[in-house]
Protein backbone atom coordinates (compact mmCIF):
# COMPACT_ATOMS: atom_id res chain seq x y z
CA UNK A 1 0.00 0.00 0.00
CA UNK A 2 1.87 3.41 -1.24
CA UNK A 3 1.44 6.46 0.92
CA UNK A 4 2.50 9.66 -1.04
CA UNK A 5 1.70 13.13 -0.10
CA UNK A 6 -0.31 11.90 2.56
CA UNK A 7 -3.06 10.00 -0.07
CA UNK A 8 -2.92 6.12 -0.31
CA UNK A 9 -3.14 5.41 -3.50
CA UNK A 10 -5.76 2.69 -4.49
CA UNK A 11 -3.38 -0.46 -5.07
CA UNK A 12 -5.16 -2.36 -8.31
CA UNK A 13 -4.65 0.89 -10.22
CA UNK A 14 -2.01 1.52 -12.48
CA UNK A 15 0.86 4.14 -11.21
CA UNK A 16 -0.30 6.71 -13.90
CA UNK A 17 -3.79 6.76 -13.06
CA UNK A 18 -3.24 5.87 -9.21
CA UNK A 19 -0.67 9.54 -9.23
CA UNK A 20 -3.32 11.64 -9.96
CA UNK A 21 -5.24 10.68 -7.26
CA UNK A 22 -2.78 13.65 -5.56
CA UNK A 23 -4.01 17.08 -5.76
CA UNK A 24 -1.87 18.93 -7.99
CA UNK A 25 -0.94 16.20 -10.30
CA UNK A 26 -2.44 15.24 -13.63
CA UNK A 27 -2.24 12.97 -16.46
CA UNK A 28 0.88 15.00 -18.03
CA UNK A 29 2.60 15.51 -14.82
CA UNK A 30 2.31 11.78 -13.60
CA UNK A 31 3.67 10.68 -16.46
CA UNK A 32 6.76 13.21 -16.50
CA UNK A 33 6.92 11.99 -12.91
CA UNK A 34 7.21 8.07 -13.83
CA UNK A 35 9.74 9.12 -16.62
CA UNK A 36 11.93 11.04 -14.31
CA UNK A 37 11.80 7.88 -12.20
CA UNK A 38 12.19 5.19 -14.75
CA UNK A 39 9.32 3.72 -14.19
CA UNK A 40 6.84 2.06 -16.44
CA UNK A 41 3.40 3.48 -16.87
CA UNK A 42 1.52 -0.19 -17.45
CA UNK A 43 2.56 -1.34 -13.37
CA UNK A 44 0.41 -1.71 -10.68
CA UNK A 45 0.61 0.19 -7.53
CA UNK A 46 0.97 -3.28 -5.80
CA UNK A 47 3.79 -4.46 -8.08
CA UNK A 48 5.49 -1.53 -6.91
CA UNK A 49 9.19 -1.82 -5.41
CA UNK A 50 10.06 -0.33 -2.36
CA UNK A 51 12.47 1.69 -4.59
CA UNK A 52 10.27 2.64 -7.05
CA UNK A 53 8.08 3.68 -4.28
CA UNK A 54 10.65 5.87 -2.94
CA UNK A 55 11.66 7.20 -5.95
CA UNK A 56 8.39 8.67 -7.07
CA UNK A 57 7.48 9.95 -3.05
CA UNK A 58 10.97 11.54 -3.35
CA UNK A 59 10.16 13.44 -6.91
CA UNK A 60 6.75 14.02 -5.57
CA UNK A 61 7.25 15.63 -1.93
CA UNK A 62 10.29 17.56 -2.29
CA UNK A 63 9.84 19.13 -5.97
CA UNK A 64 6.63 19.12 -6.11
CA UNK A 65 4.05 21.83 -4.72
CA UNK A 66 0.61 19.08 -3.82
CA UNK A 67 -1.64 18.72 -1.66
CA UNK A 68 -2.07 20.95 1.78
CA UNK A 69 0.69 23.47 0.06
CA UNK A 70 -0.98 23.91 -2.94
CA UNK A 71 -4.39 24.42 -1.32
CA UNK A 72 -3.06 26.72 0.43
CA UNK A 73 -1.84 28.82 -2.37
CA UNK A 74 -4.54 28.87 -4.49
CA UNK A 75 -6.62 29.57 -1.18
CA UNK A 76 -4.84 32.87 -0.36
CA UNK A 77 -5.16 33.82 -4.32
CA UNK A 78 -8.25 33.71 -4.11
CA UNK A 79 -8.43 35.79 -0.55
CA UNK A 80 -6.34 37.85 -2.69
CA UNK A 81 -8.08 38.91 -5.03
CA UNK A 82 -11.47 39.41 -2.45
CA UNK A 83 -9.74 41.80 -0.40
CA UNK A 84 -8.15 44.45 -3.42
CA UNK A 85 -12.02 44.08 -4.18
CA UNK A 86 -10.86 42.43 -7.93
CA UNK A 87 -13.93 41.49 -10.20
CA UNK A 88 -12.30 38.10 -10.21
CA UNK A 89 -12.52 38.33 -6.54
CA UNK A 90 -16.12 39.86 -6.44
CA UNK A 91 -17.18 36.93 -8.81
CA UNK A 92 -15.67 34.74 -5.96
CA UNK A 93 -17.65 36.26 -3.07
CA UNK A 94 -20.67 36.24 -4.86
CA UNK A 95 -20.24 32.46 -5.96
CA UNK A 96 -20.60 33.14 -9.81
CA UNK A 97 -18.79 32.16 -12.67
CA UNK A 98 -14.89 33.48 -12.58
CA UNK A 99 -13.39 33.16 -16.14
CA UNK A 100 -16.20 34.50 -18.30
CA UNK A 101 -18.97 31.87 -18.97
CA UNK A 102 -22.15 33.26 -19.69
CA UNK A 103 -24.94 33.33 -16.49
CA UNK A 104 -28.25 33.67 -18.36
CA UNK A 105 -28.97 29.93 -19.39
CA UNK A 106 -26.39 28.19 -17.03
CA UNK A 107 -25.38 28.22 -13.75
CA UNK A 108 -28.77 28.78 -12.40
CA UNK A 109 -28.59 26.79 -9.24
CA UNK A 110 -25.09 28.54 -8.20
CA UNK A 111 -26.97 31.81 -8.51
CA UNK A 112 -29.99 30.34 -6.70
CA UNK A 113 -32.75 31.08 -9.60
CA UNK A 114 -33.96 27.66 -10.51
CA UNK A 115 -36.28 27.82 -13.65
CA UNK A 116 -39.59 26.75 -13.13
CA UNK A 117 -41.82 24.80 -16.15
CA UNK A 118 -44.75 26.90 -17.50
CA UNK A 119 -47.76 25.34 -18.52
CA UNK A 120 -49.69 26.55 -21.12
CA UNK A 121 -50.04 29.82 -19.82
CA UNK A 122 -53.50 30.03 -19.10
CA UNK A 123 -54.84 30.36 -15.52
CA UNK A 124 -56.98 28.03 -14.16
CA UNK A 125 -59.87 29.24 -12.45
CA UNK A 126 -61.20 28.13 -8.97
CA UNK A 127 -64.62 26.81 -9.23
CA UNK A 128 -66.99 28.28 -6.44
């Protein structure tokens, strides 16, 4: 069972997909991780060597910004940009879209204005 970063990684998967399992890694940086550690792609997590293990927790805690660090970065970037009052940061606060997409036909449940179906317009009358 590998430990890395503080995440176990699931042992049937292969090393490529089990790496990403880490915040802050990917497809393209796991596998620029298992070439800087000569390691093939295809192997299991189980198959694993305790060198190869060490190898990629090496490459992966003391290069490598992941997990808690990383949160934490992106966390005060975003606290950031919310206290100089940015729009990026008012976006933020207000829980809206950040990078642009358009608000008037998605996004309705972030913004809290779920759609309701019409019927056929007409009102319906109470009978008395």
């Amino acid at each position: 069972m590998a430990r890395i970063a503080g995440v176990t990684l699931p042992p049937q998967k292969r090393i490529i997909i089990a790496l990403q399992y880490i915040y802050g890694v990917g497809a393209f940086r796991a596998a620029d991780i298992l070439s800087r550690a000569k390691i093939d792609e295809s192997i299991r997590v189980k198959d694993l060597s305790p060198d190869q293990e060490n190898a990629v927790r090496t490459i992966v805690e003391k290069e490598l910004r992941v997990e808690g660090e990383l949160r934490r970065d992106v966390l005060s970037n975003v606290k950031r940009l919310k206290d100089i009052n940015a729009y990026r940061g008012v976006r933020h606060m207000r829980g809206l879209p950040v990078r642009g997409q358009r608000t008037k036909s998605n996004s309705r449940t972030v913004r809290g204005n779920v759609r309701k179906t019409a019927g056929s317009g007409r009102r319906v009358l109470a009978k008395t």
